[in-house]
PDB file of N, CA and C in Angstrom:
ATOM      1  N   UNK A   1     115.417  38.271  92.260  1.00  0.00           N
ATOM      2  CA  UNK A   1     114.545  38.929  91.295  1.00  0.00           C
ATOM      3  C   UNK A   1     114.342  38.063  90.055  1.00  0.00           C
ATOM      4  N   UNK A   2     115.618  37.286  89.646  1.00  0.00           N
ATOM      5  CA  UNK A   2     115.143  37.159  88.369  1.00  0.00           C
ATOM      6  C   UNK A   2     114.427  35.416  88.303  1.00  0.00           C
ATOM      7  N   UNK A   3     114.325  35.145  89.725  1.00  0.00           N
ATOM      8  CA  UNK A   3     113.876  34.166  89.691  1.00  0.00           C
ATOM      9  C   UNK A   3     112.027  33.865  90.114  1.00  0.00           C
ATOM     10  N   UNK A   4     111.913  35.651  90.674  1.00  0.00           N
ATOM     11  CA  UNK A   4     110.674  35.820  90.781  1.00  0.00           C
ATOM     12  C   UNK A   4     110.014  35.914  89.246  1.00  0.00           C
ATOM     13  N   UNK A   5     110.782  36.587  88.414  1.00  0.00           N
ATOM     14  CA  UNK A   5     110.723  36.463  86.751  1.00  0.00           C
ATOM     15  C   UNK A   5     110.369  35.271  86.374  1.00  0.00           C
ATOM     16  N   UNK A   6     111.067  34.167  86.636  1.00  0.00           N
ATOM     17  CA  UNK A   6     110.369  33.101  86.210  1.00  0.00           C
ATOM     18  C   UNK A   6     109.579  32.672  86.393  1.00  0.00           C
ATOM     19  N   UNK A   7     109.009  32.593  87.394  1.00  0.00           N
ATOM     20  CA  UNK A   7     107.311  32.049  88.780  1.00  0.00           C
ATOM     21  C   UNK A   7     106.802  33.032  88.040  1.00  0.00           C
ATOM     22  N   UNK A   8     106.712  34.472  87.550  1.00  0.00           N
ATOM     23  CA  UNK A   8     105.446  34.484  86.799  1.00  0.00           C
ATOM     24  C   UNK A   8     105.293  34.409  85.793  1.00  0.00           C
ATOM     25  N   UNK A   9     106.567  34.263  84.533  1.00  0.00           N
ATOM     26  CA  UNK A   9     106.122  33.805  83.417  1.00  0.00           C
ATOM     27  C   UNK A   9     105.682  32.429  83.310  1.00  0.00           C
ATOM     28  N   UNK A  10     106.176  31.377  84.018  1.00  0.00           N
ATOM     29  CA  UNK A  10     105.645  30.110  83.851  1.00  0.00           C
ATOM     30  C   UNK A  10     104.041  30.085  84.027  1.00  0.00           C
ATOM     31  N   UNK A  11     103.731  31.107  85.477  1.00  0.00           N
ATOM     32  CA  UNK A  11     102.062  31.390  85.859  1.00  0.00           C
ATOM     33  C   UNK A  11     101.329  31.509  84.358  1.00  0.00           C
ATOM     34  N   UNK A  12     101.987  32.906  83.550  1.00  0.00           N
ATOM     35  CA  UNK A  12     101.684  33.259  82.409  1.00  0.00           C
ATOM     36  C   UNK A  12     101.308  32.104  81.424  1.00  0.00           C
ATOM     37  N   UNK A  13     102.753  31.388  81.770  1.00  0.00           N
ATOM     38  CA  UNK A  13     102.553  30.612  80.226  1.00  0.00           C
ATOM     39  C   UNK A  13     101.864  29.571  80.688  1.00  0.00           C
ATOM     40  N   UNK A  14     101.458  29.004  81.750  1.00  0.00           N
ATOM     41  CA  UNK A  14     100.392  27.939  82.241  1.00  0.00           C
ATOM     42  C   UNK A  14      99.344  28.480  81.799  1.00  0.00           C
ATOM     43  N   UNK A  15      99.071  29.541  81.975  1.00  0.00           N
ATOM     44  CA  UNK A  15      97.257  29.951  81.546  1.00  0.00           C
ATOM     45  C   UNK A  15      97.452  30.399  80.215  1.00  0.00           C
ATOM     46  N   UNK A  16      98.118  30.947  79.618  1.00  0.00           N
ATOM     47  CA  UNK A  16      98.060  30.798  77.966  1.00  0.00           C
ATOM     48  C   UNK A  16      97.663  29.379  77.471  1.00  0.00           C
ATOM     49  N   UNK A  17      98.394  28.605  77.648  1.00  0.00           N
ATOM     50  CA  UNK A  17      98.075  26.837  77.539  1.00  0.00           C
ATOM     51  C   UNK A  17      97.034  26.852  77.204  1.00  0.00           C
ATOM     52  N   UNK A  18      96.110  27.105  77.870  1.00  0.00           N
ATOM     53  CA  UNK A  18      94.914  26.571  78.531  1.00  0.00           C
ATOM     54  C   UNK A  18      94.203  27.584  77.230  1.00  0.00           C
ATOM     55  N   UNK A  19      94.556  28.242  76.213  1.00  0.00           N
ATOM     56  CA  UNK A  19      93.652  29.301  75.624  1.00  0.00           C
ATOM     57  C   UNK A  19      93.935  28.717  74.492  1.00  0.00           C
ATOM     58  N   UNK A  20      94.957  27.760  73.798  1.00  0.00           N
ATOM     59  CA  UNK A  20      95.268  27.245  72.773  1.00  0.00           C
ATOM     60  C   UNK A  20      94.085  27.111  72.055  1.00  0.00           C
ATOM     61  N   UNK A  21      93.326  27.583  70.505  1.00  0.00           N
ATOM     62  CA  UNK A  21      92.639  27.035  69.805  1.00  0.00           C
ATOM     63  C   UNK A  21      91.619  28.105  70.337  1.00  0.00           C
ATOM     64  N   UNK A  22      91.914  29.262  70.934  1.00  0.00           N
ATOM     65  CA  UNK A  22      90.747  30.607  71.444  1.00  0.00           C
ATOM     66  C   UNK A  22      90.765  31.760  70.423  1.00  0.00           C
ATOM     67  N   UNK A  23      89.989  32.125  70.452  1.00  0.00           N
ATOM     68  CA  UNK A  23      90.219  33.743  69.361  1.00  0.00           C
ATOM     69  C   UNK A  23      90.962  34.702  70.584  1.00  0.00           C
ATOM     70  N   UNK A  24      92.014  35.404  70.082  1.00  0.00           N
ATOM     71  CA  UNK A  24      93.124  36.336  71.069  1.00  0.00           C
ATOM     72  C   UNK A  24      93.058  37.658  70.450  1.00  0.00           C
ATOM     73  N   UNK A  25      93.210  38.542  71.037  1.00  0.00           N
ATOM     74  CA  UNK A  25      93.920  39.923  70.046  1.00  0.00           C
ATOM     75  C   UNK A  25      95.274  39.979  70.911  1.00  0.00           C
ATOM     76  N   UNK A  26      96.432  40.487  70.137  1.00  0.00           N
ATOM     77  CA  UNK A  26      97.875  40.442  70.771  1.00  0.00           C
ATOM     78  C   UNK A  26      97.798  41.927  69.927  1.00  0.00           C
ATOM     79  N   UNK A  27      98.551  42.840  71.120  1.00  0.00           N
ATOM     80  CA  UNK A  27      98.872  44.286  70.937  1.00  0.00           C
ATOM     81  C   UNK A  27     100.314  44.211  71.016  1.00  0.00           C
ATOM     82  N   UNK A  28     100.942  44.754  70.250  1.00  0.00           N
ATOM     83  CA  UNK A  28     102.598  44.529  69.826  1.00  0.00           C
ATOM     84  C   UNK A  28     103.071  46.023  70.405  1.00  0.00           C
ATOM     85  N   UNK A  29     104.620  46.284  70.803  1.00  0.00           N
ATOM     86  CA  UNK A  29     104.395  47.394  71.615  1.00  0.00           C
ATOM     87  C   UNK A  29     104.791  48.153  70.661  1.00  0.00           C
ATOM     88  N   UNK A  30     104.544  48.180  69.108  1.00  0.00           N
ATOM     89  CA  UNK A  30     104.441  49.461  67.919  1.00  0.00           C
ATOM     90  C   UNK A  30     103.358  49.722  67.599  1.00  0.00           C
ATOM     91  N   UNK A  31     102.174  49.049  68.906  1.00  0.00           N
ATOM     92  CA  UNK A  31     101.002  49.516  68.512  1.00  0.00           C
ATOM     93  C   UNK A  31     100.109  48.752  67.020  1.00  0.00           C
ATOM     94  N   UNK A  32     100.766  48.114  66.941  1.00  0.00           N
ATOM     95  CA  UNK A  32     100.305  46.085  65.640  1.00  0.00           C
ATOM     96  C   UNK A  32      98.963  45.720  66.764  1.00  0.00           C
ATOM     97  N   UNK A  33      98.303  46.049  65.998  1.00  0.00           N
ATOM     98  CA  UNK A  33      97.234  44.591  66.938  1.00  0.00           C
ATOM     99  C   UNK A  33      96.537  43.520  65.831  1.00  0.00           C
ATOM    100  N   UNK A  34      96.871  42.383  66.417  1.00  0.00           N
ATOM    101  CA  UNK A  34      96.334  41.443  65.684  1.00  0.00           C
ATOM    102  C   UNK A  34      95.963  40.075  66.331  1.00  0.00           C
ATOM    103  N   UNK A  35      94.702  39.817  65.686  1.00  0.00           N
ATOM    104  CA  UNK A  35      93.659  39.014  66.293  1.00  0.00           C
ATOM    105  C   UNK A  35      93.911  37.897  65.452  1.00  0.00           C
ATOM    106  N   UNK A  36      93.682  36.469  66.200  1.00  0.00           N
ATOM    107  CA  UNK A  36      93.828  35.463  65.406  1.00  0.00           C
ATOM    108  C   UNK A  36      93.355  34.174  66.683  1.00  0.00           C
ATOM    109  N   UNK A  37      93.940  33.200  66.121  1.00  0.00           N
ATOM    110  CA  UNK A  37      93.434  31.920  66.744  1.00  0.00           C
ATOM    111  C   UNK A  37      94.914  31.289  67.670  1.00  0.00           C
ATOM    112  N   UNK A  38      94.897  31.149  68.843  1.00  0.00           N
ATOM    113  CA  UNK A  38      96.394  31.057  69.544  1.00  0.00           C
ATOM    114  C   UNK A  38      96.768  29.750  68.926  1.00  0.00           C
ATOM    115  N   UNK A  39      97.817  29.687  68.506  1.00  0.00           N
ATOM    116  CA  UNK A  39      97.511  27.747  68.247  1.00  0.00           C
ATOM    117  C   UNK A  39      98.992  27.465  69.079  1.00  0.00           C
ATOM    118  N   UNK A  40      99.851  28.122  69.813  1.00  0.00           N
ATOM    119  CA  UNK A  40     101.281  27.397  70.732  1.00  0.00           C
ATOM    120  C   UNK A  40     101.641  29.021  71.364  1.00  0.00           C
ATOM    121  N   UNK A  41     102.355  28.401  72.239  1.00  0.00           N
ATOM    122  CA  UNK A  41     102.548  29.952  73.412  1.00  0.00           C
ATOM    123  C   UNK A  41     104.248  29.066  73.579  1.00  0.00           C
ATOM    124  N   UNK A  42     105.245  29.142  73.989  1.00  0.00           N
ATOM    125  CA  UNK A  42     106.495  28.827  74.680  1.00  0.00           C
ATOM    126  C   UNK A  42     106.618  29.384  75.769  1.00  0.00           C
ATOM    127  N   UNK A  43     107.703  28.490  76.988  1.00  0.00           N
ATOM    128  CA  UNK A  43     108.451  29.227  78.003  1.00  0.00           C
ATOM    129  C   UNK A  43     108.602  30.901  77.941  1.00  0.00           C
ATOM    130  N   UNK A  44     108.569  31.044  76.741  1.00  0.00           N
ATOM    131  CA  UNK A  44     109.791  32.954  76.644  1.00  0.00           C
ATOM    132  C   UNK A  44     108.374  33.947  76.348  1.00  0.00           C
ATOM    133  N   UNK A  45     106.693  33.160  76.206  1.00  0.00           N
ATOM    134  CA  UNK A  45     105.609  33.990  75.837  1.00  0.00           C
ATOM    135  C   UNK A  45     105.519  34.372  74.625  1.00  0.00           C
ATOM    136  N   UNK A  46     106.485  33.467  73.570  1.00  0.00           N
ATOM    137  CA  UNK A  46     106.493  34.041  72.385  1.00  0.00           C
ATOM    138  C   UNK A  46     104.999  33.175  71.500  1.00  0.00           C
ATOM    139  N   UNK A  47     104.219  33.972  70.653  1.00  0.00           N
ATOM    140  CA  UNK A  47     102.948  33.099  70.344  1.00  0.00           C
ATOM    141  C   UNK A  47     103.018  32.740  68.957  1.00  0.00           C
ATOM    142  N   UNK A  48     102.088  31.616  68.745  1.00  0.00           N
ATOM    143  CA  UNK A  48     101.657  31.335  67.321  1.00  0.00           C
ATOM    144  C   UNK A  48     100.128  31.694  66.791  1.00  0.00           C
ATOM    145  N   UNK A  49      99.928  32.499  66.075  1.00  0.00           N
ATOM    146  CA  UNK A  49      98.374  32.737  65.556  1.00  0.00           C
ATOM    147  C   UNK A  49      98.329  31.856  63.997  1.00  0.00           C
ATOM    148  N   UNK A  50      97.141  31.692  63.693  1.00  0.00           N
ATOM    149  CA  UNK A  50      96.847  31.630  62.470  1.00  0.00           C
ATOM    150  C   UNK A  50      95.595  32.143  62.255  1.00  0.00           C
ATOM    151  N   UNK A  51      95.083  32.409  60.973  1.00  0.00           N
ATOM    152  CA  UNK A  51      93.749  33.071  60.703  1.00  0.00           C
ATOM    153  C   UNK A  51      93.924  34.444  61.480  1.00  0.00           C
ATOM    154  N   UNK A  52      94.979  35.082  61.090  1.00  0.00           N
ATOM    155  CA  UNK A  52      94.873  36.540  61.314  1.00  0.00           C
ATOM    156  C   UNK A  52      94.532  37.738  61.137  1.00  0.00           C
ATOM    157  N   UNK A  53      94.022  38.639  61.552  1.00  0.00           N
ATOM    158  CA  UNK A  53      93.717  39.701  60.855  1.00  0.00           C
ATOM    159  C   UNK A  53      94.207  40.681  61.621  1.00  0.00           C
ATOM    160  N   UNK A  54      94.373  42.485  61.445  1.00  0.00           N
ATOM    161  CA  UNK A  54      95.011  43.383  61.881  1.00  0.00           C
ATOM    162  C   UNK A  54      93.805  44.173  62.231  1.00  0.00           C
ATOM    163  N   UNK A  55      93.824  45.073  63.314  1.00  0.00           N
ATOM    164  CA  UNK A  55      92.716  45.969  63.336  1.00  0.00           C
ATOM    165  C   UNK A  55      92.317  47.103  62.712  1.00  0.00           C
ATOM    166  N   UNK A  56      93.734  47.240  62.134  1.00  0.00           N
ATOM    167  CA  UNK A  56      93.867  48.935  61.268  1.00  0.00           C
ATOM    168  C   UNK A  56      94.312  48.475  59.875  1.00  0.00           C
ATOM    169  N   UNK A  57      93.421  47.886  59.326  1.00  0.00           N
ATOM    170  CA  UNK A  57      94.180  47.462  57.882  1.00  0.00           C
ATOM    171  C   UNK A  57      94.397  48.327  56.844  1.00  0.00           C
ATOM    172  N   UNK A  58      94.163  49.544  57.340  1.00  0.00           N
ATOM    173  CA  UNK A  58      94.975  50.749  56.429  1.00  0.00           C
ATOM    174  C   UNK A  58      95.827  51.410  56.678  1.00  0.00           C
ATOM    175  N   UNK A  59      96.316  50.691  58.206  1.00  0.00           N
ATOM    176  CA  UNK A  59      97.953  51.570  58.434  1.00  0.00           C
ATOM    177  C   UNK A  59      98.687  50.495  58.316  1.00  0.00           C
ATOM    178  N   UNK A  60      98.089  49.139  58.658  1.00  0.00           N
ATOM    179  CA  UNK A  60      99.283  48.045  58.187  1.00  0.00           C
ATOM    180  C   UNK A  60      98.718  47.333  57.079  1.00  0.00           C
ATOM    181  N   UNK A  61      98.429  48.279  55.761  1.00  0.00           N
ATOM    182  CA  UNK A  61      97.938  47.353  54.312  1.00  0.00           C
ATOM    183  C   UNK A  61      99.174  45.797  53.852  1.00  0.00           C
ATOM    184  N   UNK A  62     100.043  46.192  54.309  1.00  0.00           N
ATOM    185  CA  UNK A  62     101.303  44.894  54.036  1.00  0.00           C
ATOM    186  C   UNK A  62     100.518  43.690  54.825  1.00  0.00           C
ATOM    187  N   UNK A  63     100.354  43.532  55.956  1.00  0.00           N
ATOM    188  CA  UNK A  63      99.528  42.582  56.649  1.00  0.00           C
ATOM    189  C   UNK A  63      98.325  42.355  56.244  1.00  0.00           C
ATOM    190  N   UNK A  64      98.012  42.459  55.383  1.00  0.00           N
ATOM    191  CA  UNK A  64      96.175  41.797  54.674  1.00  0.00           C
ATOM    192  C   UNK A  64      96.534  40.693  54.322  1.00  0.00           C
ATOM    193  N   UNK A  65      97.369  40.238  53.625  1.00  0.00           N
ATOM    194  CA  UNK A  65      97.896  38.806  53.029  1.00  0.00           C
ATOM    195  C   UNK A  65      98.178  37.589  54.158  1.00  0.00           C
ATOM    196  N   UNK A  66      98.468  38.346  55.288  1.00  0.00           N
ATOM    197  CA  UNK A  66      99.319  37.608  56.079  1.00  0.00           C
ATOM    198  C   UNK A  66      98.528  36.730  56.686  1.00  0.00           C
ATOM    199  N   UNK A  67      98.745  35.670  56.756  1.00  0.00           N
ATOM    200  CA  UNK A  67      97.282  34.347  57.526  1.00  0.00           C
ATOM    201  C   UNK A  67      97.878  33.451  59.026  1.00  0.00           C
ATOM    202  N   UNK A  68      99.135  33.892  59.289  1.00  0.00           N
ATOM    203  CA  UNK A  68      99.751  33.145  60.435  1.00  0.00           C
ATOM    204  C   UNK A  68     100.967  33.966  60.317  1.00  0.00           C
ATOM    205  N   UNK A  69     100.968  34.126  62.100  1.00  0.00           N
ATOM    206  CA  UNK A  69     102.238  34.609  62.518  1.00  0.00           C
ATOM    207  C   UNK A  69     102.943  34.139  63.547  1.00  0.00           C
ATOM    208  N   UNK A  70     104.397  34.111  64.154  1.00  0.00           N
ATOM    209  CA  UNK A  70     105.063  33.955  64.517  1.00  0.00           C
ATOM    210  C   UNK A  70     105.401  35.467  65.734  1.00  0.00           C
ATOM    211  N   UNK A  71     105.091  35.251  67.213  1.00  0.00           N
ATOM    212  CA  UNK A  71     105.346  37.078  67.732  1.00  0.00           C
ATOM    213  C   UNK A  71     105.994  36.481  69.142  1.00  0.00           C
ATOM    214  N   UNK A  72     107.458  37.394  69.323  1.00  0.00           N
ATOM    215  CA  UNK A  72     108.275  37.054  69.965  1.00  0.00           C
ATOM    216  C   UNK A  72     107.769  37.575  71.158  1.00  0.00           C
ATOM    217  N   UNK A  73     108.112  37.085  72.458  1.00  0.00           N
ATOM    218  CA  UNK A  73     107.039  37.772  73.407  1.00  0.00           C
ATOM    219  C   UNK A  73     107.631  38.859  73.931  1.00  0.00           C
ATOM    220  N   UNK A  74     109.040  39.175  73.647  1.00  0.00           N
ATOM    221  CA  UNK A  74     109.584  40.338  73.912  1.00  0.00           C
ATOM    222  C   UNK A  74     109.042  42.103  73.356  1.00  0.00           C
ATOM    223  N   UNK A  75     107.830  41.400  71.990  1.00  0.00           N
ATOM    224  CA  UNK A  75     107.427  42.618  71.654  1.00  0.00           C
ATOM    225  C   UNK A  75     106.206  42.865  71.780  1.00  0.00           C
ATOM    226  N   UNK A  76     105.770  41.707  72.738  1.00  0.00           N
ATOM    227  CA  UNK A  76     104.074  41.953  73.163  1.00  0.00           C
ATOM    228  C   UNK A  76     104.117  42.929  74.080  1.00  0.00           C
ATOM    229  N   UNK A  77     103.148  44.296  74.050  1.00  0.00           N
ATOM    230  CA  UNK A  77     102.395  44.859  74.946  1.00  0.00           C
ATOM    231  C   UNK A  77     101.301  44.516  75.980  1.00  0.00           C
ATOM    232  N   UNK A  78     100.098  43.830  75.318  1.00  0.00           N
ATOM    233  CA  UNK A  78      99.435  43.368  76.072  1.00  0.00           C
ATOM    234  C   UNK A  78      98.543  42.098  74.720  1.00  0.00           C
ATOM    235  N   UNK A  79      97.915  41.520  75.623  1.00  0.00           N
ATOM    236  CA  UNK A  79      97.114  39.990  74.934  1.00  0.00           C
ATOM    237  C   UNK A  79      95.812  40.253  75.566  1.00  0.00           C
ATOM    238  N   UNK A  80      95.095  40.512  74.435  1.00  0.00           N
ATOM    239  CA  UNK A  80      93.117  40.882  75.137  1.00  0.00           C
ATOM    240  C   UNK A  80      92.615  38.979  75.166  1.00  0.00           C
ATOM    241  N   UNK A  81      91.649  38.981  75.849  1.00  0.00           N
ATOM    242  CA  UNK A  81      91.138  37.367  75.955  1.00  0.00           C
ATOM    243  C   UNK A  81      89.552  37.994  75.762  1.00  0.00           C
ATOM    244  N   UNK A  82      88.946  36.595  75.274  1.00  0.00           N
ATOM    245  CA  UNK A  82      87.348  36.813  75.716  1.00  0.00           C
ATOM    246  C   UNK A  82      86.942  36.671  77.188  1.00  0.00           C
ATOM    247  N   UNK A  83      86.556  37.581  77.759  1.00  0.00           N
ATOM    248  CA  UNK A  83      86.382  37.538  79.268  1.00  0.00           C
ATOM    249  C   UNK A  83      85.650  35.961  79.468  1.00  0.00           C
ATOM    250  N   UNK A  84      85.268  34.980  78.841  1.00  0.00           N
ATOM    251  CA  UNK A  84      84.356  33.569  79.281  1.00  0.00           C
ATOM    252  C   UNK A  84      85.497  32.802  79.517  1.00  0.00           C
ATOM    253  N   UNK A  85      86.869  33.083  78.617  1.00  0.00           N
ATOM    254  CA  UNK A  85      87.359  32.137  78.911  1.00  0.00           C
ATOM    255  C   UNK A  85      88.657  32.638  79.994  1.00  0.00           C
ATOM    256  N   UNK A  86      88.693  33.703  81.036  1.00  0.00           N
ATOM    257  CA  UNK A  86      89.387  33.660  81.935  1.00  0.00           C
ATOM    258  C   UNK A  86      88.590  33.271  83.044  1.00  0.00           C
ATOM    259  N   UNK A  87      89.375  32.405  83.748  1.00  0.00           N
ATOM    260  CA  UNK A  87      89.169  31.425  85.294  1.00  0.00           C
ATOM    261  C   UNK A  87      90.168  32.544  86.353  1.00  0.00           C
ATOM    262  N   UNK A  88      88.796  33.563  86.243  1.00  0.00           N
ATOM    263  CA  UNK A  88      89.631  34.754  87.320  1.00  0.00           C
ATOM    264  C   UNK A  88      90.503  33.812  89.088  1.00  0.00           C
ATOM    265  N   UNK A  89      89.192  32.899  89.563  1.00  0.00           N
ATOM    266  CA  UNK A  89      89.891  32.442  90.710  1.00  0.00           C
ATOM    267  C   UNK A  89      91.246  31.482  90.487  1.00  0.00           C
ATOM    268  N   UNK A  90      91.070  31.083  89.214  1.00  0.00           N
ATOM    269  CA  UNK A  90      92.141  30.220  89.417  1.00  0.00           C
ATOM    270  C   UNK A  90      93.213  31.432  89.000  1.00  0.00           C
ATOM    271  N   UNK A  91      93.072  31.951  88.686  1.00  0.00           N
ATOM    272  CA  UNK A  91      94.461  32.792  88.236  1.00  0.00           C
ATOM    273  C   UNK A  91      94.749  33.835  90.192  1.00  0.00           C
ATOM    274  N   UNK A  92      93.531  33.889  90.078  1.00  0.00           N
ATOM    275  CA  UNK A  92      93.916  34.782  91.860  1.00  0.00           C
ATOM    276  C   UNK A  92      94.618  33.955  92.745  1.00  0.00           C
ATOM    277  N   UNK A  93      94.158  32.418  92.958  1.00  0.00           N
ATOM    278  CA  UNK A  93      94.492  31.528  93.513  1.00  0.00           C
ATOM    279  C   UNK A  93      96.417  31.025  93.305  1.00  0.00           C
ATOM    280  N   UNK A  94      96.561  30.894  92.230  1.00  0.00           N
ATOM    281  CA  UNK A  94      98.000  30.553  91.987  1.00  0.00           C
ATOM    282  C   UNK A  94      98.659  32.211  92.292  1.00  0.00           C
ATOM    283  N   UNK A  95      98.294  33.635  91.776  1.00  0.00           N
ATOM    284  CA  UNK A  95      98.937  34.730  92.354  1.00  0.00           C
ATOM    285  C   UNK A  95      99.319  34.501  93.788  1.00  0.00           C
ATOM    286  N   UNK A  96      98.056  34.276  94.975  1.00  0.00           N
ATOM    287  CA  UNK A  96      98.347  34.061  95.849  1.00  0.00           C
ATOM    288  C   UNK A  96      99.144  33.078  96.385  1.00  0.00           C
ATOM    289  N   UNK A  97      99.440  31.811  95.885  1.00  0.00           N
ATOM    290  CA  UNK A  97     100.230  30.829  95.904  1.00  0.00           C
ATOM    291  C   UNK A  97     102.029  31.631  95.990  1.00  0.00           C
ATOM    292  N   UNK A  98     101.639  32.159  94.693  1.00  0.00           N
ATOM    293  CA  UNK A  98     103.021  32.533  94.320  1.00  0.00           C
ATOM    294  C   UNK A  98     103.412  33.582  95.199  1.00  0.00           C
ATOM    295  N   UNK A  99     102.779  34.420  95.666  1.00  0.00           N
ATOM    296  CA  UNK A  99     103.506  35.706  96.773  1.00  0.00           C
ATOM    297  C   UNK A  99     103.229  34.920  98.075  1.00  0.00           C
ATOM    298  N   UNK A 100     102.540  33.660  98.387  1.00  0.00           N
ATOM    299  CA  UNK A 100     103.237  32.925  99.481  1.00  0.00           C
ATOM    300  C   UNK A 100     104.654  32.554  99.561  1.00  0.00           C
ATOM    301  N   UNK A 101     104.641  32.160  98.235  1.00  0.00           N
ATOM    302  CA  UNK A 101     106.448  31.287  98.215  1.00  0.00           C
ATOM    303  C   UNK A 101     107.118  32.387  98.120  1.00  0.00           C
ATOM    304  N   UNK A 102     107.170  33.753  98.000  1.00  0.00           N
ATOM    305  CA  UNK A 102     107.493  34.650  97.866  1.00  0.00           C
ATOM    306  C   UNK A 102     107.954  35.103  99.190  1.00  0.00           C
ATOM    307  N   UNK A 103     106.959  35.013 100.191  1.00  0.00           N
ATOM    308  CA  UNK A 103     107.343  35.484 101.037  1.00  0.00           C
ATOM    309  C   UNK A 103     108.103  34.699 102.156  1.00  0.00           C
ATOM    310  N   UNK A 104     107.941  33.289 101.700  1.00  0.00           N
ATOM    311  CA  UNK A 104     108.402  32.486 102.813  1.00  0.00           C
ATOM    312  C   UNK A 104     110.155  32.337 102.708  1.00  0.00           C
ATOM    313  N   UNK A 105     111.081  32.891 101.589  1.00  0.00           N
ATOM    314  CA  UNK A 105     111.999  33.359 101.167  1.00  0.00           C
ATOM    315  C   UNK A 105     112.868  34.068 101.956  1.00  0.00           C
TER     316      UNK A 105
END
């Protein structure tokens, strides 16, 4: 199991890569969403934004100031993309890759 854990975060963090320098929204799982520019992703999915902004800037008024963040990937919910820049086959293509090696196990 926990090595199937790794085959898909690496999947993950291969196609994050590839979004470096994209406009992102990252949904935090307290319900934080904040949009910014990806500028580094790590092994663990933890991200770097800068040029941030919040979507609810009157429930998180503390975050108006804030221009770059640091978000551990343990507290991401979900990461919205601009649909142009996902490469649906290539991402279907390596899934399928990966539940080959999966199964040949």
């Amino acid at each position: 199991m926990a090595a199937n854990v790794h085959i898909n975060n690496m999947l993950f963090y291969s196609f994050f890569k590839t979004l470096v320098g994209k406009q992102v929204t990252v949904e935090l799982k307290n319900d934080l969403q904040i949009q910014g520019t990806l500028v580094s992703v790590d092994q663990f999915l933890n991200i770097k934004l800068d040029n941030i902004s919040v979507t609810d800037e009157r429930k998180y008024p503390h975050m108006m100031s804030v221009k770059n963040c640091f978000i551990r990937g343990s507290v991401v919910r979900y990461v919205s993309l601009p649909p142009q820049f996902v490469d649906t086959a290539l991402l279907q293509d390596a899934a399928r890759r990966d539940a080959q090696a999966q199964a040949g196990k």
